[in-house]
PDB file of N, CA and C in Angstrom:
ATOM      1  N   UNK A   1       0.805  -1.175   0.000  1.00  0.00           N
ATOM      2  CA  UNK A   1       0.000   0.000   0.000  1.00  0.00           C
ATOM      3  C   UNK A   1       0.858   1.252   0.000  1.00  0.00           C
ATOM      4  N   UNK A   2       2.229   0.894   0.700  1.00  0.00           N
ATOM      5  CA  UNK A   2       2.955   2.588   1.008  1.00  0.00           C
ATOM      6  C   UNK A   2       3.569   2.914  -0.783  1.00  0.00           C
ATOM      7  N   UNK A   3       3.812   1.582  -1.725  1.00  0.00           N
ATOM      8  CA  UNK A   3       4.181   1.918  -3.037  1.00  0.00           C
ATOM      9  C   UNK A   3       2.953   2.991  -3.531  1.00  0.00           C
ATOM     10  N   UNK A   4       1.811   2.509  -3.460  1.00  0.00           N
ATOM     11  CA  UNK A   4       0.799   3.410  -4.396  1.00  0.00           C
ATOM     12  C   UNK A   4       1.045   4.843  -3.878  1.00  0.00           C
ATOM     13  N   UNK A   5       0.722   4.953  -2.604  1.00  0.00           N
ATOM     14  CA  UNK A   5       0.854   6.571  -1.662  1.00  0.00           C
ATOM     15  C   UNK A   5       1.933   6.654  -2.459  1.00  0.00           C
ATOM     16  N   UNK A   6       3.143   6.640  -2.933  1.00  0.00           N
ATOM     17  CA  UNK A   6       4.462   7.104  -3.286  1.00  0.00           C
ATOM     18  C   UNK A   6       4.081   7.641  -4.748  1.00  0.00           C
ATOM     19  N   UNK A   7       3.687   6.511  -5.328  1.00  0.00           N
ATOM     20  CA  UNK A   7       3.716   6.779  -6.883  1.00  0.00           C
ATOM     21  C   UNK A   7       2.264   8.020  -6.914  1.00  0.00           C
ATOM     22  N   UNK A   8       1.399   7.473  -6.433  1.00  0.00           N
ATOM     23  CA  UNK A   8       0.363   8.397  -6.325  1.00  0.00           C
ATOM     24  C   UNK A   8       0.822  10.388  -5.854  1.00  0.00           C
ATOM     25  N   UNK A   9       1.784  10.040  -4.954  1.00  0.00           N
ATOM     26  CA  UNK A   9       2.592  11.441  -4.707  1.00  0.00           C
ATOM     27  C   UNK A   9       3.119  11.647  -5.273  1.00  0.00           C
ATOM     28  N   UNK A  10       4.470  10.874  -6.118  1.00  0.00           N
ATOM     29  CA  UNK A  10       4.964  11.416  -7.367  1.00  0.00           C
ATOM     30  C   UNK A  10       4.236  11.978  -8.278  1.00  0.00           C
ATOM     31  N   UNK A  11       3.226  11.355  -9.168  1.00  0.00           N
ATOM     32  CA  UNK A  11       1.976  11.438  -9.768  1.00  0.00           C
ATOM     33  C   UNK A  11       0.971  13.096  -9.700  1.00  0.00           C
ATOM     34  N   UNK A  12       1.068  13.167  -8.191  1.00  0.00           N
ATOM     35  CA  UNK A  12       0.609  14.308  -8.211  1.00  0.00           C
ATOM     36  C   UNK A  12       1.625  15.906  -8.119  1.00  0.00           C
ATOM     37  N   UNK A  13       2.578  15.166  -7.947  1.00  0.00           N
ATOM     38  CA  UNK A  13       3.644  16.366  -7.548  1.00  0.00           C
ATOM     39  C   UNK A  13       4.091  17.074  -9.054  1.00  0.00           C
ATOM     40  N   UNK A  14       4.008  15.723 -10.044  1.00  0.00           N
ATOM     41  CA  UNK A  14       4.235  16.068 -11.204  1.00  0.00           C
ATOM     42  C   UNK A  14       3.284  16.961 -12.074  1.00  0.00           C
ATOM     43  N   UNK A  15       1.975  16.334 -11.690  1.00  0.00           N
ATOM     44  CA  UNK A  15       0.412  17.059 -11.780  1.00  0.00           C
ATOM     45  C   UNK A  15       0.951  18.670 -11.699  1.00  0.00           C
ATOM     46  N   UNK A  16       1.276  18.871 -10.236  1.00  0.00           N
ATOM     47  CA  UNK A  16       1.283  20.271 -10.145  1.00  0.00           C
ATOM     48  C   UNK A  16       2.623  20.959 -11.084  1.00  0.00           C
ATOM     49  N   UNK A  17       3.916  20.175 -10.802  1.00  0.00           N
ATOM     50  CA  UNK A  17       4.752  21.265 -11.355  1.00  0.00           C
ATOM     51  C   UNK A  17       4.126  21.911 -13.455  1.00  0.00           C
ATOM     52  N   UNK A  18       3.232  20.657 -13.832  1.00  0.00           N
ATOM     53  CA  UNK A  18       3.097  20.528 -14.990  1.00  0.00           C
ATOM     54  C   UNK A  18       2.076  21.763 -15.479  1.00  0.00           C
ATOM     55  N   UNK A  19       1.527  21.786 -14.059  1.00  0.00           N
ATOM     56  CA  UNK A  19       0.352  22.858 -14.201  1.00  0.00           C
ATOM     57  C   UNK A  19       0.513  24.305 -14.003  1.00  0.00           C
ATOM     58  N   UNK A  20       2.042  24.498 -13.078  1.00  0.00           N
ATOM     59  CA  UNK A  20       2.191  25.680 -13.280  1.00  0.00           C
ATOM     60  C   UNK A  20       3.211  25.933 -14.250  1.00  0.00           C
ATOM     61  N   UNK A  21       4.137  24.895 -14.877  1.00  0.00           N
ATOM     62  CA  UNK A  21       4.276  25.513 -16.002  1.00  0.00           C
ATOM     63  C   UNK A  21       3.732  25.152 -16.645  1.00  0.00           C
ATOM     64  N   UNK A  22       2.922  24.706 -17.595  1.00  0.00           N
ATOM     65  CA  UNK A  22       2.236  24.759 -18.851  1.00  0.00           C
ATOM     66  C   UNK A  22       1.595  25.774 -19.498  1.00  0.00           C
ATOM     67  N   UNK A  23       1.155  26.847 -18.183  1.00  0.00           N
ATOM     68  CA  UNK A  23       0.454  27.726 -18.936  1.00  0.00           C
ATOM     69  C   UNK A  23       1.548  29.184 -19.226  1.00  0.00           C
ATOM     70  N   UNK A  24       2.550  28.790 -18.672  1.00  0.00           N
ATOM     71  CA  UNK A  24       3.248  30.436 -19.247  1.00  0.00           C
ATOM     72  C   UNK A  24       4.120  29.851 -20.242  1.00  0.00           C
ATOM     73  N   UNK A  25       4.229  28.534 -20.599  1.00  0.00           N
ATOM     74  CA  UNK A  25       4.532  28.382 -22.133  1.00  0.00           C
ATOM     75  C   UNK A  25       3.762  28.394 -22.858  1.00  0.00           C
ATOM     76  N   UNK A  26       2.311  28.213 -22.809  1.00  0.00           N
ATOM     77  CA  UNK A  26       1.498  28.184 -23.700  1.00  0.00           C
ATOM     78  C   UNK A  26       1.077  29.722 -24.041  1.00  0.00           C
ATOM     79  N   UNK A  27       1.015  30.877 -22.985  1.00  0.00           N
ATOM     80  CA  UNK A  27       0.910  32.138 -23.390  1.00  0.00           C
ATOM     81  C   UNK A  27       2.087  32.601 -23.266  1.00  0.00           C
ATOM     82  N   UNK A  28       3.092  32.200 -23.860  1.00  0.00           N
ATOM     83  CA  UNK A  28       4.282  32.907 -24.068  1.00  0.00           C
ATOM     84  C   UNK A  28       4.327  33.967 -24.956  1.00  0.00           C
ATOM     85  N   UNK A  29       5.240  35.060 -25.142  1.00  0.00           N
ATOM     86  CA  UNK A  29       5.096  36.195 -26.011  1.00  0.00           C
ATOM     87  C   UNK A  29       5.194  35.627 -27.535  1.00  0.00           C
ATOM     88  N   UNK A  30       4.323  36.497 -28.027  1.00  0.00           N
ATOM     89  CA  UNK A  30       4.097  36.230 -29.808  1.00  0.00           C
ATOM     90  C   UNK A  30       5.201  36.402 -30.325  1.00  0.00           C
ATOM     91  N   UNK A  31       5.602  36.210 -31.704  1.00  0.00           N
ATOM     92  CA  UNK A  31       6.348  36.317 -32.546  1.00  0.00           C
ATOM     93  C   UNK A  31       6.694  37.972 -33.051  1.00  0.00           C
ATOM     94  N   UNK A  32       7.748  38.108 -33.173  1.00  0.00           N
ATOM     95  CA  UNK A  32       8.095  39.523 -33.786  1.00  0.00           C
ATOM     96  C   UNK A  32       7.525  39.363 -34.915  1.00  0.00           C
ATOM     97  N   UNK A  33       6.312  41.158 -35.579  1.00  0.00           N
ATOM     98  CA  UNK A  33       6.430  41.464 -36.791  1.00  0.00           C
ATOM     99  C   UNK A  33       7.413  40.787 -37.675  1.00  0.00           C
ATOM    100  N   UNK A  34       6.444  40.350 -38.877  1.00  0.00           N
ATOM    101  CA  UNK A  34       7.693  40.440 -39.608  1.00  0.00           C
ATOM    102  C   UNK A  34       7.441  41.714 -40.697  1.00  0.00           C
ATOM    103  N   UNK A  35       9.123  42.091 -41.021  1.00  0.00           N
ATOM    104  CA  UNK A  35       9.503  42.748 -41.743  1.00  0.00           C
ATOM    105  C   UNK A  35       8.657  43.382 -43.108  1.00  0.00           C
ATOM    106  N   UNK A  36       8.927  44.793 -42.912  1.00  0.00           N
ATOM    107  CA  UNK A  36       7.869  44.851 -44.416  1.00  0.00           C
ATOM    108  C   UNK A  36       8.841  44.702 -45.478  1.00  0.00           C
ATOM    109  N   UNK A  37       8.008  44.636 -46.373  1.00  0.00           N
ATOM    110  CA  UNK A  37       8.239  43.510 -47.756  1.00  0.00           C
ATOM    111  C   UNK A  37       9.226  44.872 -48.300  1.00  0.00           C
ATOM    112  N   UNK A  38      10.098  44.250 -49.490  1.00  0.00           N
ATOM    113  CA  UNK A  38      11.061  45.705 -50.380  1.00  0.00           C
ATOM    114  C   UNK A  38       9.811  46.035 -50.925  1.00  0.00           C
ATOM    115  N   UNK A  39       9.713  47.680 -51.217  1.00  0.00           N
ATOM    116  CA  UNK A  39       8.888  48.312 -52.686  1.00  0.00           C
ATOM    117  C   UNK A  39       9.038  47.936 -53.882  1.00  0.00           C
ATOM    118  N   UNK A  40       8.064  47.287 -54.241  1.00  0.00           N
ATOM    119  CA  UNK A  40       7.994  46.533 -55.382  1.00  0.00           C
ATOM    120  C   UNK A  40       6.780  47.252 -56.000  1.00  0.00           C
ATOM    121  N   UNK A  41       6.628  47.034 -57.764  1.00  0.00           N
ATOM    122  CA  UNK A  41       5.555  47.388 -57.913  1.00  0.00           C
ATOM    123  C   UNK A  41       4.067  47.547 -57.848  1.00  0.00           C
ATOM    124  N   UNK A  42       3.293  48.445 -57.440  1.00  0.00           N
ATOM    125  CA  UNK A  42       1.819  47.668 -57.285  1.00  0.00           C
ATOM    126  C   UNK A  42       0.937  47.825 -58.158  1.00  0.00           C
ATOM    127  N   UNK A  43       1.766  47.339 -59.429  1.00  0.00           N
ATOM    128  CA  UNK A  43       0.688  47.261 -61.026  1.00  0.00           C
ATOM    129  C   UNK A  43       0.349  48.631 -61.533  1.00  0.00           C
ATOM    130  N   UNK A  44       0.618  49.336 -60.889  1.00  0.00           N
ATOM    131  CA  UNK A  44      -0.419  50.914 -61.623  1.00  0.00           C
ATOM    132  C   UNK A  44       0.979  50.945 -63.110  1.00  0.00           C
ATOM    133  N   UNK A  45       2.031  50.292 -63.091  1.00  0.00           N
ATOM    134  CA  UNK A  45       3.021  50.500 -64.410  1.00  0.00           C
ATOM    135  C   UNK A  45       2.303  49.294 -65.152  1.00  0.00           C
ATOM    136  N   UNK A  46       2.172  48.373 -64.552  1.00  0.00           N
ATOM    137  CA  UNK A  46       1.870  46.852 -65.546  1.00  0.00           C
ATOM    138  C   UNK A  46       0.413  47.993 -66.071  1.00  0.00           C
ATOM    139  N   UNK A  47      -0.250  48.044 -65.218  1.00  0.00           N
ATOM    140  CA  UNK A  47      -1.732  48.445 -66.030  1.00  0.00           C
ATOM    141  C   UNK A  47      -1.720  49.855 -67.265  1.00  0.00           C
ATOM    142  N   UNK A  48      -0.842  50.466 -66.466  1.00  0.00           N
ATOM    143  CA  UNK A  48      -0.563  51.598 -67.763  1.00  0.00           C
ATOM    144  C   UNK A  48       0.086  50.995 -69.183  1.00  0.00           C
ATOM    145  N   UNK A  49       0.978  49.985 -68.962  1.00  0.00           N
ATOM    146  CA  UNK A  49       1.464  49.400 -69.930  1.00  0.00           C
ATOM    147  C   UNK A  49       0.521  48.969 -70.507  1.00  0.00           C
ATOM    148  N   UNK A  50      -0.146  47.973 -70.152  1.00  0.00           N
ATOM    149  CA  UNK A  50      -1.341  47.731 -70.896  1.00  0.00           C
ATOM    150  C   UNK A  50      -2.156  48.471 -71.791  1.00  0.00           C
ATOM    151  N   UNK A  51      -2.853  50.117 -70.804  1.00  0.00           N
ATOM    152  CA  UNK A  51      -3.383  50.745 -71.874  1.00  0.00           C
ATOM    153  C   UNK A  51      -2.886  51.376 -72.723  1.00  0.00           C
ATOM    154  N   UNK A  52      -1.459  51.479 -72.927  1.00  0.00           N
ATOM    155  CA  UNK A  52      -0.890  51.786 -73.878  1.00  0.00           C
ATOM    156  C   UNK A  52      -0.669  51.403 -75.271  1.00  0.00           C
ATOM    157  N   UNK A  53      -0.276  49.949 -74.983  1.00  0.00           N
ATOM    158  CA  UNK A  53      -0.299  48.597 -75.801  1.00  0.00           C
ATOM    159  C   UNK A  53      -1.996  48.912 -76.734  1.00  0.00           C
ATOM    160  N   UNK A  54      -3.134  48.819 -75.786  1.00  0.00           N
ATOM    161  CA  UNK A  54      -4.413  49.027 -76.340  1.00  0.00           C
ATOM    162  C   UNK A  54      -4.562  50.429 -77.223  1.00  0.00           C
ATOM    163  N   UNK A  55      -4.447  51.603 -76.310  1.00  0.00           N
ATOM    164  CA  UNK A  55      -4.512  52.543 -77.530  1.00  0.00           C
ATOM    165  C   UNK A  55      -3.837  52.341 -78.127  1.00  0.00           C
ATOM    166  N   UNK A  56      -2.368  51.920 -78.764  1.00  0.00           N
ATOM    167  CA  UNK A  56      -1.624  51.951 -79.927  1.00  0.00           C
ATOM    168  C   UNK A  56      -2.472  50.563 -80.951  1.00  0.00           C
ATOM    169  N   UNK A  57      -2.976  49.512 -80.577  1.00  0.00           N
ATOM    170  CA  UNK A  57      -3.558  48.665 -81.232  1.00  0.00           C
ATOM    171  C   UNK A  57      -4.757  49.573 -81.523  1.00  0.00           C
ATOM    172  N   UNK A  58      -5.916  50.451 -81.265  1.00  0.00           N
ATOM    173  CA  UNK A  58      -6.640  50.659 -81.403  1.00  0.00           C
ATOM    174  C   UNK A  58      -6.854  51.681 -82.583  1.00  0.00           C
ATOM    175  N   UNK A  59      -5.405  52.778 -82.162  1.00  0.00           N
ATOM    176  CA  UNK A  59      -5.290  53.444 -83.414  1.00  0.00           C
ATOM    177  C   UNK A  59      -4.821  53.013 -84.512  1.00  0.00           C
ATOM    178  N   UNK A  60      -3.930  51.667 -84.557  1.00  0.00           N
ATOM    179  CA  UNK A  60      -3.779  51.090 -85.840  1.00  0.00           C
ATOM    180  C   UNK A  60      -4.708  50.314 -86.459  1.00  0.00           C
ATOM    181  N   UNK A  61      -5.499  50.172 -85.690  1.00  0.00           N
ATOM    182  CA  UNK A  61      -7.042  49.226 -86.336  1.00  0.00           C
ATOM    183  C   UNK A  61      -7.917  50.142 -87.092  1.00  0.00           C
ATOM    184  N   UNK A  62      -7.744  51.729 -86.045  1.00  0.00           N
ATOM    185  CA  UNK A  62      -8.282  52.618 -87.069  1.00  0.00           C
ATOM    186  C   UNK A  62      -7.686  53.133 -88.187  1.00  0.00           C
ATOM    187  N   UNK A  63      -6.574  53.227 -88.129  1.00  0.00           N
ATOM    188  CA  UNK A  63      -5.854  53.545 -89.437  1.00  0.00           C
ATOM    189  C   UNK A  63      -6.219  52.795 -90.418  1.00  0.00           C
ATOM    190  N   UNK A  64      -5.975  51.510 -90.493  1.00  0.00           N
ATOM    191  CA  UNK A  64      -6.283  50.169 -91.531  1.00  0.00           C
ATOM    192  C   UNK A  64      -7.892  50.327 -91.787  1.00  0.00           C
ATOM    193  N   UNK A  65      -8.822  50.202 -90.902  1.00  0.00           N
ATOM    194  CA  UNK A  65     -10.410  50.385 -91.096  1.00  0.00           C
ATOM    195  C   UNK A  65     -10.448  51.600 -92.408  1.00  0.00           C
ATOM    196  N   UNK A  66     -10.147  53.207 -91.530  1.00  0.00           N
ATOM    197  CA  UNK A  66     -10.026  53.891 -92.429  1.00  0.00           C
ATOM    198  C   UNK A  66      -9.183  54.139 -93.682  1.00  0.00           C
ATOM    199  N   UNK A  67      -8.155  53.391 -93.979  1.00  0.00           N
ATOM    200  CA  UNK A  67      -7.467  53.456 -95.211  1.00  0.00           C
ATOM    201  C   UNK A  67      -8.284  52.698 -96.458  1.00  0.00           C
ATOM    202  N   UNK A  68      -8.807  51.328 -95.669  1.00  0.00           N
ATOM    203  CA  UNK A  68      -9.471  50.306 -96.423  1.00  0.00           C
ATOM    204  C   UNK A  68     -11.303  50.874 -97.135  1.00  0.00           C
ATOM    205  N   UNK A  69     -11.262  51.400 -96.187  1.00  0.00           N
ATOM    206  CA  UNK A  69     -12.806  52.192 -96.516  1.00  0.00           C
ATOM    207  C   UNK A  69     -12.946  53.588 -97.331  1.00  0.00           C
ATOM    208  N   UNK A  70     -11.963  54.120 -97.430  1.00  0.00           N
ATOM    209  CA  UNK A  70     -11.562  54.984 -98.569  1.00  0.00           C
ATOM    210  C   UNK A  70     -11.634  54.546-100.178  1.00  0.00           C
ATOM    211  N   UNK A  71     -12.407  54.884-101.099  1.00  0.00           N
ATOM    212  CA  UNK A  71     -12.161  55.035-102.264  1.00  0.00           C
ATOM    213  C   UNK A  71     -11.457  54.891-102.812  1.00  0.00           C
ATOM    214  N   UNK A  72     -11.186  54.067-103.957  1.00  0.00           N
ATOM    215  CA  UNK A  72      -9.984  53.877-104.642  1.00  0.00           C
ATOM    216  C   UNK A  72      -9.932  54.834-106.250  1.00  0.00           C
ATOM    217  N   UNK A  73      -9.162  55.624-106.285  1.00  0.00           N
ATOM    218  CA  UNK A  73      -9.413  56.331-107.799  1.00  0.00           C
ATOM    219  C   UNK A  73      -8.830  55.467-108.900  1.00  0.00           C
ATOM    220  N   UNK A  74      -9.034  55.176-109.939  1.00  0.00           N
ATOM    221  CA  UNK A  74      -8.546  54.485-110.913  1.00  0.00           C
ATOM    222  C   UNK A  74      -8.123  55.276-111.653  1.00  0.00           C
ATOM    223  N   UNK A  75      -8.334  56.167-112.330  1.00  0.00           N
ATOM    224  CA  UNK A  75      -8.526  56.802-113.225  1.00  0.00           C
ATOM    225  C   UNK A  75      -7.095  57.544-113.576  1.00  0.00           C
TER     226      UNK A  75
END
């Protein structure tokens, strides 16, 4: 019977140390911020590129439309 009382006291002694630490590792301090990112672009160049690309396609579609739709003189 005096084995169980023993292990049973070990058992609980462990109980407690486990209980007071467990919880200040578990709310331990958070992680540092991380770092802000390098300046990189945020598209307003990709998107201008784009409409650029478009008006220049757009005015050459009109050029060709209107060259083709013009009259041809033979004469």
């Amino acid at each position: 019977m005096s084995t169980s009382k023993v292990s049973f006291g070990l058992l609980s002694a462990f109980v407690l140390i486990f209980a007071i630490t467990l919880p200040t590792a578990v709310h331990g301090q958070p992680f540092a911020p991380a770092p802000a990112p390098a300046p990189t672009s945020d598209g307003t160049s990709i998107d201008q590129g784009i409409a650029y690309l478009l008006m220049l396609l757009a005015l050459v579609l009109t050029y060709i439309i209107h060259t083709l739709d013009t009259p041809v003189d033979l004469s």
